[in-house]
N, C-alpha and C. Protein backbone atom coordinates (compact mmCIF):
# COMPACT_ATOMS: atom_id res chain seq x y z
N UNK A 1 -14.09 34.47 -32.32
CA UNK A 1 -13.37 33.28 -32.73
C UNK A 1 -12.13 33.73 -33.50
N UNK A 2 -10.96 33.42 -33.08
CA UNK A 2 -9.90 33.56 -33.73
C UNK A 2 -9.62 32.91 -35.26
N UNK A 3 -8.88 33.37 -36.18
CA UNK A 3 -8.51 32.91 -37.23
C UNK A 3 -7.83 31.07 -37.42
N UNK A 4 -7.25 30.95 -36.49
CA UNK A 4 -6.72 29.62 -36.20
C UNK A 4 -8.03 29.23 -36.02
N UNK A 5 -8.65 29.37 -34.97
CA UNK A 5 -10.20 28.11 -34.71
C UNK A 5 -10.76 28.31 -35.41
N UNK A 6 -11.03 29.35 -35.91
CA UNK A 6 -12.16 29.16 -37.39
C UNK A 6 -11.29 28.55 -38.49
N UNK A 7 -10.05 28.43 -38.80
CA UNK A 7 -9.49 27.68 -40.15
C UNK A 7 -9.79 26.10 -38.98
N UNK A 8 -9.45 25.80 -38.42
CA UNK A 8 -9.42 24.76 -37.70
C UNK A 8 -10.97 23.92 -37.78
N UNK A 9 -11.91 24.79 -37.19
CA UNK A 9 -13.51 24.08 -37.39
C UNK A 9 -13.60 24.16 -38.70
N UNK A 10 -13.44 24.93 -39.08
CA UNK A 10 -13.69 24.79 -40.63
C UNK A 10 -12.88 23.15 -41.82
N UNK A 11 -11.97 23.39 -41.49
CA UNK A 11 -11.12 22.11 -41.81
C UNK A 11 -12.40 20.76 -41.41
N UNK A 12 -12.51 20.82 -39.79
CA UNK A 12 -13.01 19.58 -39.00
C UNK A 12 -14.44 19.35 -39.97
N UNK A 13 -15.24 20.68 -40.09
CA UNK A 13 -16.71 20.66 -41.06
C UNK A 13 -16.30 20.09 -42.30
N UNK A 14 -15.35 20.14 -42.50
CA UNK A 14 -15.28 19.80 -44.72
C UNK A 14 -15.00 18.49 -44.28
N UNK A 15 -14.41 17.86 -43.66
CA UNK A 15 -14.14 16.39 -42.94
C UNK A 15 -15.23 15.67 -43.20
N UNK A 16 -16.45 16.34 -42.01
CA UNK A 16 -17.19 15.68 -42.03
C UNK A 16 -18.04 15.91 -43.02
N UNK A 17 -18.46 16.33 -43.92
CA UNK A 17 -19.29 17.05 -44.67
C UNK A 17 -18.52 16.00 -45.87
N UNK A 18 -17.32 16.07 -46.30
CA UNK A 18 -16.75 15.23 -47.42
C UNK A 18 -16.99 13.43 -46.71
N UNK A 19 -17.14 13.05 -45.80
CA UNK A 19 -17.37 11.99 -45.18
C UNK A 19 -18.73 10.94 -45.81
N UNK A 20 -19.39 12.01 -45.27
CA UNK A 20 -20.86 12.52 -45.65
C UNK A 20 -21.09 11.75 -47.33
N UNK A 21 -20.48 12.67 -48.08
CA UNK A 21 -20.51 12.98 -49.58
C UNK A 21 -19.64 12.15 -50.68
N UNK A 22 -18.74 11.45 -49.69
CA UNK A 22 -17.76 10.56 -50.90
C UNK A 22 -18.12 9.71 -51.78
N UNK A 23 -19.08 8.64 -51.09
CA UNK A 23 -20.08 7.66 -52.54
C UNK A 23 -20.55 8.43 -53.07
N UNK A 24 -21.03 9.14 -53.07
CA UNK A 24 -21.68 9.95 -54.25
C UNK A 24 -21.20 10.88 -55.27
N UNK A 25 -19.78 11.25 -54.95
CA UNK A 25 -19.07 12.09 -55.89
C UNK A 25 -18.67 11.58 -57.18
N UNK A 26 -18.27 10.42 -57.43
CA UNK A 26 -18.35 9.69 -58.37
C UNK A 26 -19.41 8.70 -59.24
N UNK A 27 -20.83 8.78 -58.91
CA UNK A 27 -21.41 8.38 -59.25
C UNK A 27 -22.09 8.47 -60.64
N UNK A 28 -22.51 7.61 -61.83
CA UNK A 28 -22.30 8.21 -62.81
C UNK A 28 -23.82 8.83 -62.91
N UNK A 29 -23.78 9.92 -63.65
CA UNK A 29 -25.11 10.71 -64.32
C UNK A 29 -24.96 10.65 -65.96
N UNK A 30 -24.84 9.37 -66.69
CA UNK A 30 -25.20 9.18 -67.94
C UNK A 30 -26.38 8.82 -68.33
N UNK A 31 -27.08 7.81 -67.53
CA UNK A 31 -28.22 7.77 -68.35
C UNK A 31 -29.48 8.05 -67.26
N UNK A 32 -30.94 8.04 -67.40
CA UNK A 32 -31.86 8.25 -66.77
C UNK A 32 -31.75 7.16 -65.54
N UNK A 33 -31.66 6.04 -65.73
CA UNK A 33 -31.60 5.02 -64.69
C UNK A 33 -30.09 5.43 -63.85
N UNK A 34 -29.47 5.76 -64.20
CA UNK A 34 -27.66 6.33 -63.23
C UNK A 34 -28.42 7.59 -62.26
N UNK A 35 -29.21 8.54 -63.25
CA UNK A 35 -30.04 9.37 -62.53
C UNK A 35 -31.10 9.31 -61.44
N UNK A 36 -31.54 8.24 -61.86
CA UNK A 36 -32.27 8.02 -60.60
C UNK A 36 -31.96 6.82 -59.34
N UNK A 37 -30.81 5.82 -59.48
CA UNK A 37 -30.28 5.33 -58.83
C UNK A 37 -29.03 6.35 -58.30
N UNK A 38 -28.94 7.31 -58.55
CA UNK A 38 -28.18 8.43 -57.48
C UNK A 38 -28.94 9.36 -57.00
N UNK A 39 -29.95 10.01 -57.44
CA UNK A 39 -31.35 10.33 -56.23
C UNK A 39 -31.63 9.23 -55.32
N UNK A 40 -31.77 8.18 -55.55
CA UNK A 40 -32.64 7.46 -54.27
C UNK A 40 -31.33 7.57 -53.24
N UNK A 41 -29.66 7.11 -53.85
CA UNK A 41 -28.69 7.34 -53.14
C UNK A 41 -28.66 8.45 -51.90
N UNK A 42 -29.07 9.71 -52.55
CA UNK A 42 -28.94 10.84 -51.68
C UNK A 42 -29.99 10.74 -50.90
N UNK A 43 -31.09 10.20 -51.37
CA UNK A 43 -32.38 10.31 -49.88
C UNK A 43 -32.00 9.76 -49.07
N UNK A 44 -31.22 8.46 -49.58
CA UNK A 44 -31.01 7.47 -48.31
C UNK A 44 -29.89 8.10 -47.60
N UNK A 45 -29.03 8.58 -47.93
CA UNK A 45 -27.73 9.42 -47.14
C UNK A 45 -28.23 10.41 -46.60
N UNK A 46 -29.20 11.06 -46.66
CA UNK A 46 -29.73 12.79 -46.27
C UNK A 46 -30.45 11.94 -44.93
N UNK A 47 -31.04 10.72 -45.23
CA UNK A 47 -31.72 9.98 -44.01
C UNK A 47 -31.25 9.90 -43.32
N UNK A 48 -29.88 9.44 -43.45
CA UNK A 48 -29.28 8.48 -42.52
C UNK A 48 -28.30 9.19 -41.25
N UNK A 49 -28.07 10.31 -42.46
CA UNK A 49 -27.60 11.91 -41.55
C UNK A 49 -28.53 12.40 -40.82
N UNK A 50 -29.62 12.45 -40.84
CA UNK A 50 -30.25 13.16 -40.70
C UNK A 50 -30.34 14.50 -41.22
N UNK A 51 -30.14 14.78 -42.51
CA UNK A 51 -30.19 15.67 -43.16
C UNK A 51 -31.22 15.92 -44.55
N UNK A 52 -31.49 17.10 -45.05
CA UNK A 52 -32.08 17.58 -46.30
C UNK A 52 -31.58 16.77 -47.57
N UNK A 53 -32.02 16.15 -48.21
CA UNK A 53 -31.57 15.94 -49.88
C UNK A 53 -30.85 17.37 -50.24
N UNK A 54 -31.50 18.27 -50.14
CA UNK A 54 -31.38 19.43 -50.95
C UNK A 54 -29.83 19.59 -50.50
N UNK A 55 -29.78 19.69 -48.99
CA UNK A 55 -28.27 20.04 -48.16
C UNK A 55 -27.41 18.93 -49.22
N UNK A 56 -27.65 17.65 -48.84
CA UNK A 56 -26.65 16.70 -49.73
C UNK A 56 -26.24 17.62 -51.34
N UNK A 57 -27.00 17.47 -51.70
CA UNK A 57 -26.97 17.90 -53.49
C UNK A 57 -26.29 19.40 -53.24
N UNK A 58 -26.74 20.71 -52.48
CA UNK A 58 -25.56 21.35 -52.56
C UNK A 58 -24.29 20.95 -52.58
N UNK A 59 -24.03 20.42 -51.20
CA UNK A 59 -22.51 20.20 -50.79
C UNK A 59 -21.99 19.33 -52.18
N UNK A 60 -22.58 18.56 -52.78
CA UNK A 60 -22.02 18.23 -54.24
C UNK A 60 -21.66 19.08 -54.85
N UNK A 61 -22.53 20.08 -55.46
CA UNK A 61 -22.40 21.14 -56.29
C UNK A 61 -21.25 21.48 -55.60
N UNK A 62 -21.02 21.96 -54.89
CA UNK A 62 -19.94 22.74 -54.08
C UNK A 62 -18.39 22.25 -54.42
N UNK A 63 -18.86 21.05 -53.77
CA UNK A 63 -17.39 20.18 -53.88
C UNK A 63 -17.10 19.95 -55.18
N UNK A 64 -17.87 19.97 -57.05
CA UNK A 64 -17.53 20.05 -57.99
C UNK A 64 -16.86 21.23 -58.41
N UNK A 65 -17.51 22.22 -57.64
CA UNK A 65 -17.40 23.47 -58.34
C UNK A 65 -15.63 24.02 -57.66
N UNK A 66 -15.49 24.18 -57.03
CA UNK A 66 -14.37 24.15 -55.85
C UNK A 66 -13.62 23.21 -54.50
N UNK A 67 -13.76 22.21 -55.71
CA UNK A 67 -12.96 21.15 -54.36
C UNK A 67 -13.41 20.76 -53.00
N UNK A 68 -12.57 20.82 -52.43
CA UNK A 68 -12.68 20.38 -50.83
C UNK A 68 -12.70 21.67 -50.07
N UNK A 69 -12.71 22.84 -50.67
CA UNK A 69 -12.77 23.71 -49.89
C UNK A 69 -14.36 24.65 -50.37
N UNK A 70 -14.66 24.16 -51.04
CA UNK A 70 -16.24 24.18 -51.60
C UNK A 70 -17.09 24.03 -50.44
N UNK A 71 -16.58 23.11 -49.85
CA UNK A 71 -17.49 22.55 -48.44
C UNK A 71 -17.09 22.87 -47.25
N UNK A 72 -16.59 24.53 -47.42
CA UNK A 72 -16.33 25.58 -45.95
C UNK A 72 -17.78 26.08 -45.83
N UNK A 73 -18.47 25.88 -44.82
CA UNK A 73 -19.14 26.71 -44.49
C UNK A 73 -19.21 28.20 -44.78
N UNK A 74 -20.64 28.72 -45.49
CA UNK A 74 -20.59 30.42 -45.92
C UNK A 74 -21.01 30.67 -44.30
N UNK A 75 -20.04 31.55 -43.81
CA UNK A 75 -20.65 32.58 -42.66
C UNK A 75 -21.64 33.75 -42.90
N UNK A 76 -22.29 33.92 -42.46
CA UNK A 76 -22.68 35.28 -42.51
C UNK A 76 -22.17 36.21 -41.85
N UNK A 77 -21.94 37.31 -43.03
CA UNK A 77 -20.86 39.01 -41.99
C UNK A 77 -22.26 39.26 -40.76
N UNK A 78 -21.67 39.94 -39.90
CA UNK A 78 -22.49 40.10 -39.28
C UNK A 78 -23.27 41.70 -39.84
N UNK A 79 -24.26 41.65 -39.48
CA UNK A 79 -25.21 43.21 -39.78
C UNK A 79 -25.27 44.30 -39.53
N UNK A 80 -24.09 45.36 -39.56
CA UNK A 80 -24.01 46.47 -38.83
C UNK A 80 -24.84 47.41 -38.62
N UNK A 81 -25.83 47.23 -39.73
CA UNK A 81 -27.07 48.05 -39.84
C UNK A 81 -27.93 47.98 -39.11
N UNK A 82 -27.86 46.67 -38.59
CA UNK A 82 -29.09 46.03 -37.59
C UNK A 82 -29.10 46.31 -36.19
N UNK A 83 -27.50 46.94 -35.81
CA UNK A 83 -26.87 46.65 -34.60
C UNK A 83 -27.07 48.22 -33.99
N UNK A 84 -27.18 48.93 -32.92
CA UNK A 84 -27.80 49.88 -32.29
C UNK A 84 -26.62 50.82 -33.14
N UNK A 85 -26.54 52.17 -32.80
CA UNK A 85 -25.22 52.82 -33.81
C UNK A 85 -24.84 53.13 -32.14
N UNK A 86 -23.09 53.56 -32.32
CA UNK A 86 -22.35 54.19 -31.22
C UNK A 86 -22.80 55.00 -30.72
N UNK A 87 -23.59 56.01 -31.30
CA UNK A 87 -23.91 57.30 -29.99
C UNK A 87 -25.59 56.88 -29.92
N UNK A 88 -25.84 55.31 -29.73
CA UNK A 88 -27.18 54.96 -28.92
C UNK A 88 -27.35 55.54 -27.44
N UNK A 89 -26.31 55.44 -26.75
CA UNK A 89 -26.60 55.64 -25.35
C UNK A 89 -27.05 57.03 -25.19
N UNK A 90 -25.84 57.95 -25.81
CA UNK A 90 -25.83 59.65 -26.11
C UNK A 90 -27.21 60.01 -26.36
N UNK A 91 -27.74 59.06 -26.96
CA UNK A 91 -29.25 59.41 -27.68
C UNK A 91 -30.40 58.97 -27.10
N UNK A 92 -30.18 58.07 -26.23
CA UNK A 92 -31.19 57.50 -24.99
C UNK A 92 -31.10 58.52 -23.75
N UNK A 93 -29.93 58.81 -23.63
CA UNK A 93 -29.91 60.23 -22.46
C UNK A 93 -30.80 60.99 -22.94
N UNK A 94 -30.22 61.51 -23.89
CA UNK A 94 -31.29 62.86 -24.45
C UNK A 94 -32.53 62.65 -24.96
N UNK A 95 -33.29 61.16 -25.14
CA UNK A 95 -34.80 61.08 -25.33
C UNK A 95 -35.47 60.87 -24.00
N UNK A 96 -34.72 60.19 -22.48
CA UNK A 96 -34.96 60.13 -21.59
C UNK A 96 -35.74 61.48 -21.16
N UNK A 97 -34.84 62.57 -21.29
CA UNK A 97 -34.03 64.42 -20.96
C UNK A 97 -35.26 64.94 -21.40
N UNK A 98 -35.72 64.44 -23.14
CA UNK A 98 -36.87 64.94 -23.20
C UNK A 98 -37.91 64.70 -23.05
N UNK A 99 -38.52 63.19 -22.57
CA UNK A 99 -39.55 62.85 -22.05
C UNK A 99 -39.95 63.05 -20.53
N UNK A 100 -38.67 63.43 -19.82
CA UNK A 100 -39.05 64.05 -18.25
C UNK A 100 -38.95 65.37 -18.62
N UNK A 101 -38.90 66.51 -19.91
CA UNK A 101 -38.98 67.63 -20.03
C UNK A 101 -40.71 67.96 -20.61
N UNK A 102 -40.68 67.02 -21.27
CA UNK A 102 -42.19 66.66 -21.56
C UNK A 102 -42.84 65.80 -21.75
N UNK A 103 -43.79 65.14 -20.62
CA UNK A 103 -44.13 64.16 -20.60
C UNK A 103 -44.81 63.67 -22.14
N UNK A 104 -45.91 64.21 -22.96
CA UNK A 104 -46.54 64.37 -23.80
C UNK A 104 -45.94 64.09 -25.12
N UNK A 105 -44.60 64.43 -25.29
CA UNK A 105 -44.31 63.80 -26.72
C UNK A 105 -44.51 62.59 -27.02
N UNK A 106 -44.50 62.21 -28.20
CA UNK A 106 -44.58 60.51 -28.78
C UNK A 106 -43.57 60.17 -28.72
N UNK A 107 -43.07 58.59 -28.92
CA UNK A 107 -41.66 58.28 -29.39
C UNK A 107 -41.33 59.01 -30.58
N UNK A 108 -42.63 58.64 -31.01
CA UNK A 108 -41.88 58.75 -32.99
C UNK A 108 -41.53 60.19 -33.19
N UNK A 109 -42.51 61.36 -32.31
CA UNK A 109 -41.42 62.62 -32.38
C UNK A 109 -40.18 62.48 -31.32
N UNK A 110 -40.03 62.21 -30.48
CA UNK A 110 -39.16 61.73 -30.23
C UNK A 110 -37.71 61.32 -30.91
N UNK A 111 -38.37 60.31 -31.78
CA UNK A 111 -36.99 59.84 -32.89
C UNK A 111 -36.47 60.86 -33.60
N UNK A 112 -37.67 62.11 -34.51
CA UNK A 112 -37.82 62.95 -35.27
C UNK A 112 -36.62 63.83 -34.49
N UNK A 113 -36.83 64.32 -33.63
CA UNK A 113 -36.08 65.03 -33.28
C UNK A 113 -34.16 64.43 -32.66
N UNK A 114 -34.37 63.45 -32.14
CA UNK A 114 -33.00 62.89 -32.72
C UNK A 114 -32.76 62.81 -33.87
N UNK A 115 -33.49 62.39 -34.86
CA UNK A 115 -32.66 62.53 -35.98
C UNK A 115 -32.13 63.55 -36.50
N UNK A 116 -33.33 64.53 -36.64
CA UNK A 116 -32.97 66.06 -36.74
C UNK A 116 -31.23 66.57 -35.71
N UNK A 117 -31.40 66.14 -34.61
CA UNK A 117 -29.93 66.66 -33.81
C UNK A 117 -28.79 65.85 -34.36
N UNK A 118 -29.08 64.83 -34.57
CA UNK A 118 -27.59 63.77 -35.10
C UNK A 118 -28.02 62.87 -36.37
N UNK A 119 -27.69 63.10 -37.43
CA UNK A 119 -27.94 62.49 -38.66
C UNK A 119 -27.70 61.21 -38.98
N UNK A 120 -26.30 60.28 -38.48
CA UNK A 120 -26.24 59.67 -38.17
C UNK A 120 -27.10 58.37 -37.63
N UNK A 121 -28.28 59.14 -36.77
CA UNK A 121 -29.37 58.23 -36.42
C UNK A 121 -30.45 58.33 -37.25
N UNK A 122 -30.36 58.72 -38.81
CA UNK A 122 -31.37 58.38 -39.65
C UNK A 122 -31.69 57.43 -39.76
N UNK A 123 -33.15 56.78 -39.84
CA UNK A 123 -33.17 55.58 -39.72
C UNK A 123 -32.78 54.37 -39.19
N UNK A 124 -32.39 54.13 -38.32
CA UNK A 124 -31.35 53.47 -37.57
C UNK A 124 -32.09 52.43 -36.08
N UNK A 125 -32.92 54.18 -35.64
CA UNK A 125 -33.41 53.79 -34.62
C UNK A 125 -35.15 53.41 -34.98
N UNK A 126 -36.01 52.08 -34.37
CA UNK A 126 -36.99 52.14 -34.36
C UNK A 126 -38.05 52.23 -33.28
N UNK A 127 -39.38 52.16 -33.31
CA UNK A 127 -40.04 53.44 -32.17
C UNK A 127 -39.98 52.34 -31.32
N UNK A 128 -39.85 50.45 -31.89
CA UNK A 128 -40.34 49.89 -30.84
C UNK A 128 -39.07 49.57 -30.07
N UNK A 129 -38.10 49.82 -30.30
CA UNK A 129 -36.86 49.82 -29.89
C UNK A 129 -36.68 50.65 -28.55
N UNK A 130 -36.64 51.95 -29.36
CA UNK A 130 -36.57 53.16 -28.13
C UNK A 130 -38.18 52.90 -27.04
N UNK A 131 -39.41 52.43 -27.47
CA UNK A 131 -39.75 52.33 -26.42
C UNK A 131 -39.54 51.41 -25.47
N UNK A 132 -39.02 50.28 -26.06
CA UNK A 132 -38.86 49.03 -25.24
C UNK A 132 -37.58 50.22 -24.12
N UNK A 133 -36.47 50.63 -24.63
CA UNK A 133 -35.54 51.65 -23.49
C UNK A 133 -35.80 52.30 -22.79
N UNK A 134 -36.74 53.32 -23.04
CA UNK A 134 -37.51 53.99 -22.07
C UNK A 134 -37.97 53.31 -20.95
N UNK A 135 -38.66 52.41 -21.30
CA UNK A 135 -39.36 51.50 -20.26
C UNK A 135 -38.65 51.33 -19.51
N UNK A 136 -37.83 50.61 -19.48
CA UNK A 136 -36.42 49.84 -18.53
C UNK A 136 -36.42 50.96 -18.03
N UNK A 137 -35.83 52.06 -18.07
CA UNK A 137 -34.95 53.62 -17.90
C UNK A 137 -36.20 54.39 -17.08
N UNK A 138 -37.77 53.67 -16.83
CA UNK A 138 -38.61 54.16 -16.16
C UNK A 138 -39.23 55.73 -16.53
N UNK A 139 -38.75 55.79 -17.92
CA UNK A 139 -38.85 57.02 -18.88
C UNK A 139 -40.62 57.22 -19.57
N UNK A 140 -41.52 55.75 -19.04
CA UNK A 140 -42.23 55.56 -20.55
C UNK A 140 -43.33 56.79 -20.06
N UNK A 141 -44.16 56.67 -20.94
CA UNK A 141 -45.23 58.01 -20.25
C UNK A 141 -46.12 57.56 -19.20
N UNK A 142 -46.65 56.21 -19.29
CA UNK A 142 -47.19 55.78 -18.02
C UNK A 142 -46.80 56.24 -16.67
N UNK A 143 -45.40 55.51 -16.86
CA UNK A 143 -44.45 55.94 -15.48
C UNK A 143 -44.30 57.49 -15.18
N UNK A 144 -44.05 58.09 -16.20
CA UNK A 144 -43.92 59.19 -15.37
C UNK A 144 -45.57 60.18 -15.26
N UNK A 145 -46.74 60.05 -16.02
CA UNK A 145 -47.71 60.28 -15.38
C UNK A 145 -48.13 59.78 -14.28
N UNK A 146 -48.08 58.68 -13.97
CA UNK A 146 -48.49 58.13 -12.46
C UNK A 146 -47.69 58.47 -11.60
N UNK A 147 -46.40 58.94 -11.50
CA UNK A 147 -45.16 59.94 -10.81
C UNK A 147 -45.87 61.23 -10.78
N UNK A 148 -46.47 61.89 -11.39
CA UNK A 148 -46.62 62.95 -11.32
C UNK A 148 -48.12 62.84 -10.59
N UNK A 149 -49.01 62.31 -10.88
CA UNK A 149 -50.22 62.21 -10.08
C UNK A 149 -49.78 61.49 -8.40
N UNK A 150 -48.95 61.37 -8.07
CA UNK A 150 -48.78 60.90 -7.02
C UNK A 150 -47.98 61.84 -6.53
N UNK A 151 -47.36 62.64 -6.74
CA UNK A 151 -46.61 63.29 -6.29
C UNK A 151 -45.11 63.26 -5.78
N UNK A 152 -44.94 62.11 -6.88
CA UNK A 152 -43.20 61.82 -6.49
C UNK A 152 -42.95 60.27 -5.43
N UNK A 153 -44.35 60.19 -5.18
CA UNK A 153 -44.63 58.70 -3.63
C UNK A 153 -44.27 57.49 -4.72
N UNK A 154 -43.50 57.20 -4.35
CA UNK A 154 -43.54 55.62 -5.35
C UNK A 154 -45.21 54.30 -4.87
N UNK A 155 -45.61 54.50 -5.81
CA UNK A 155 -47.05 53.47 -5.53
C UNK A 155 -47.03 52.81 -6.22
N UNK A 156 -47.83 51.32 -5.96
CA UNK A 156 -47.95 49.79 -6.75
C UNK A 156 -48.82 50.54 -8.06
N UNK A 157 -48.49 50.07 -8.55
CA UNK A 157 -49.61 50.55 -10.17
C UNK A 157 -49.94 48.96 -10.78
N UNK A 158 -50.48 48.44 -12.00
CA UNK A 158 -50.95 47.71 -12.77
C UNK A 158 -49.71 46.92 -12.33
N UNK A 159 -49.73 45.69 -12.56
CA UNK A 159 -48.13 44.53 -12.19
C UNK A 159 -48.64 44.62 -14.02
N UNK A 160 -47.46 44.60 -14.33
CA UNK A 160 -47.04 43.96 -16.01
C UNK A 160 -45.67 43.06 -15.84
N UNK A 161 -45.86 41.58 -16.60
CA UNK A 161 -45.01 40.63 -16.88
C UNK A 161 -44.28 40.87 -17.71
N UNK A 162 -42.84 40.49 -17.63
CA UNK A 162 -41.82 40.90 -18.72
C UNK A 162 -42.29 40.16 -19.70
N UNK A 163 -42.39 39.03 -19.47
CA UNK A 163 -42.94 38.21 -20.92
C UNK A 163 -44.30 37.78 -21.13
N UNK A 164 -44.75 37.39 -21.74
CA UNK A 164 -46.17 37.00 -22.08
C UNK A 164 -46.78 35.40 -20.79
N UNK A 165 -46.25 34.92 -21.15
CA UNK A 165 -46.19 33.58 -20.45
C UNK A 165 -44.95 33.58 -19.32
N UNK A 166 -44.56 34.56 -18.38
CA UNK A 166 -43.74 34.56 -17.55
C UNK A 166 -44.55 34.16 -15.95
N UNK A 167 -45.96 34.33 -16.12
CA UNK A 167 -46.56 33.56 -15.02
C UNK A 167 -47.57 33.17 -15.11
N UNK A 168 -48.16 31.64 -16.12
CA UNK A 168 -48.47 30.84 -16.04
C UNK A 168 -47.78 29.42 -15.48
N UNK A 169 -48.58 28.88 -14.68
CA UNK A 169 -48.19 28.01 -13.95
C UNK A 169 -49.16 27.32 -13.67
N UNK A 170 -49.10 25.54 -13.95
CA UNK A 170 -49.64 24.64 -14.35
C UNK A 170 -49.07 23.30 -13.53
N UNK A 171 -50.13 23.03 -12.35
CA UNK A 171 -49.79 21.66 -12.29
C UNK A 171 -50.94 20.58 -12.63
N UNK A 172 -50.63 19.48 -13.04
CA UNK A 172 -51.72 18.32 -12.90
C UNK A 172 -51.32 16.90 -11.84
N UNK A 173 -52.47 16.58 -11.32
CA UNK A 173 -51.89 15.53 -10.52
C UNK A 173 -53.18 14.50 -10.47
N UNK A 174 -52.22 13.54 -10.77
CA UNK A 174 -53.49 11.96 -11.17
C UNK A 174 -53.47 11.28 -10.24
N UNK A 175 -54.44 11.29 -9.74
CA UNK A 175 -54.94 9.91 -8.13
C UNK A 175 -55.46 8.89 -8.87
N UNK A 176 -55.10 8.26 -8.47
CA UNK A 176 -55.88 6.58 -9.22
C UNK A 176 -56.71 6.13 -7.71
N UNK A 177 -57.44 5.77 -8.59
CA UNK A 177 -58.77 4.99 -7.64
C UNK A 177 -58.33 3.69 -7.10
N UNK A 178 -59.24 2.97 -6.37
CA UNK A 178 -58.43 1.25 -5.79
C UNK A 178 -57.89 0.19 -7.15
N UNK A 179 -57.06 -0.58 -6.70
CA UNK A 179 -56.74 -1.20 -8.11
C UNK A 179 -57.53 -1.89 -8.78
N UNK A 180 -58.86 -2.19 -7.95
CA UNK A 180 -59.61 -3.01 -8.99
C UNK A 180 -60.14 -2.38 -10.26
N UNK A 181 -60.07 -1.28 -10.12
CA UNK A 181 -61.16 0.11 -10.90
C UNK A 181 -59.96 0.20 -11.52
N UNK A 182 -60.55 0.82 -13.10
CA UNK A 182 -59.16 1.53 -14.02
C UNK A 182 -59.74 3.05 -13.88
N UNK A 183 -60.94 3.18 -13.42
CA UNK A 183 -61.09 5.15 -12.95
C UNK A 183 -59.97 5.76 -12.30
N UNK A 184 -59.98 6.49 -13.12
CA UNK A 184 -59.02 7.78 -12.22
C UNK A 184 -59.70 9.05 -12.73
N UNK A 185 -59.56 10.34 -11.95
CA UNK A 185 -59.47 11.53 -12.54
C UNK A 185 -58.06 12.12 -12.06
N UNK A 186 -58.06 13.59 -12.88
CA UNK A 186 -57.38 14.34 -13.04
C UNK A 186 -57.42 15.84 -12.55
N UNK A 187 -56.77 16.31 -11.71
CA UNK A 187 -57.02 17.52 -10.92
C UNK A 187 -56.28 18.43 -11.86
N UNK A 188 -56.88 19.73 -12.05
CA UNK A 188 -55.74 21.01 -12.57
C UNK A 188 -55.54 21.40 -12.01
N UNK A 189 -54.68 22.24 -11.46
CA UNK A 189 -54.53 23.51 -10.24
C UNK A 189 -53.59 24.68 -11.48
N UNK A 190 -54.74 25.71 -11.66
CA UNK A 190 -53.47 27.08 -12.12
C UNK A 190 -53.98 27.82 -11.31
C-alpha cells in the first residue's frame, strides 16, 4: 500500500470512527448519574455499530488524548523475525543434500548443523517448518526409505491428505412420505 492510500484510508477510518464517537465527546462526567447516563450511551452506540463498548471508550480516550488523529488506526510493523531469513532456500538445498546423503539424520540435527554452517540461521528456523519443506521437496525420510526399498520404481504408498478434513464428504437427502403422513426419514451417504 502506498503512502497516499494509506494517508487516504486512514483519513476515510477517523471519518468514520469520529462519526461513530461525536455525541459522546462532549458528554458531561461530573457527577455519578452523568456517569452512568454516558455508559448506557456507549452500550447503546457499541450496539448499534455493532461494536465493543470497550472499542467505543478507547477511540474516546484516543480522540482526548490526540485529537482527530488519535483515531488513525495502530498498524502493526510487520515481523521480520517470524518471516523465513534470505538464505532459506540456500539452506533447504543443503538440508535436502543432506538427507539424500543420509537418510537417517533427524530434522533437529539437521537444523544443528545448519546452524553450525550459517549463524545467521540461529534460531530462526523451526523443525516443524523444515519438515513441513522437506515433505513438499519429497526429501522426508519416509519418501526416501520407500525409494530405496523399491529400488528407485516409483510405487503407490499410504495416500496422506494435505489437510485434515480435505476428504470428508457428506451428503443428506430427505424423502418425505405421502402428504397425509408428517414421517419422513433421513438418508446419510459418506
Amino acid at each position: 500500500m502506498t503512502a497516499v492510500k494509506k494517508y487516504q484510508r486512514n483519513k476515510e477510518v477517523n471519518g468514520i470512527r469520529y462519526q461513530i464517537i461525536c455525541e459522546l465527546i462532549n458528554m458531561p462526567t461530573d457527577t455519578p448519574a452523568d456517569v452512568r447516563v454516558r455508559a448506557s450511551r456507549i452500550r447503546t452506540v457499541a450496539e448499534t455499530y455493532g461494536l465493543s463498548a470497550k472499542t467505543i471508550k478507547r477511540w474516546l480516550r484516543a480522540y482526548k488524548a490526540k485529537g482527530f488523529t488519535g483515531l488513525t488506526p495502530a498498524y502493526r510493523e510487520s515481523r521480520s523475525d517470524k518471516r523465513l531469513p534470505l538464505c532459506f532456500e540456500e539452506a533447504l538445498e543443503r538440508a535436502v543434500a543432506m538427507r539424500h546423503a543420509d537418510n537417517t539424520l533427524s530434522v533437529a540435527n539437521i537444523i544443528r548443523c545448519l546452524e553450525s554452517e550459517n549463524p545467521e540461521l540461529k534460531n530462526r528456523i523451526k523443525r516443524s517448518t523444515l519438515q513441513k519443506h522437506l515433505q513438499e521437496r519429497e526429501a522426508a525420510r519416509r519418501d526416501l526409505v520407500s525409494n530405496a526399498n523399491q529400488h528407485g520404481r516409483k510405487v503407490l504408498g499410504r495416500f496422506q491428505a494435505k489437510t485434515r478434513m480435505a476428504l470428508v464428504v457428506g451428503k443428506y437427502e430427505i424423502s418425505y412420505l405421502p402428504v397425509n403422513t408428517k414421517k419422513f426419514k433421513i438418508r446419510k451417504n459418506f
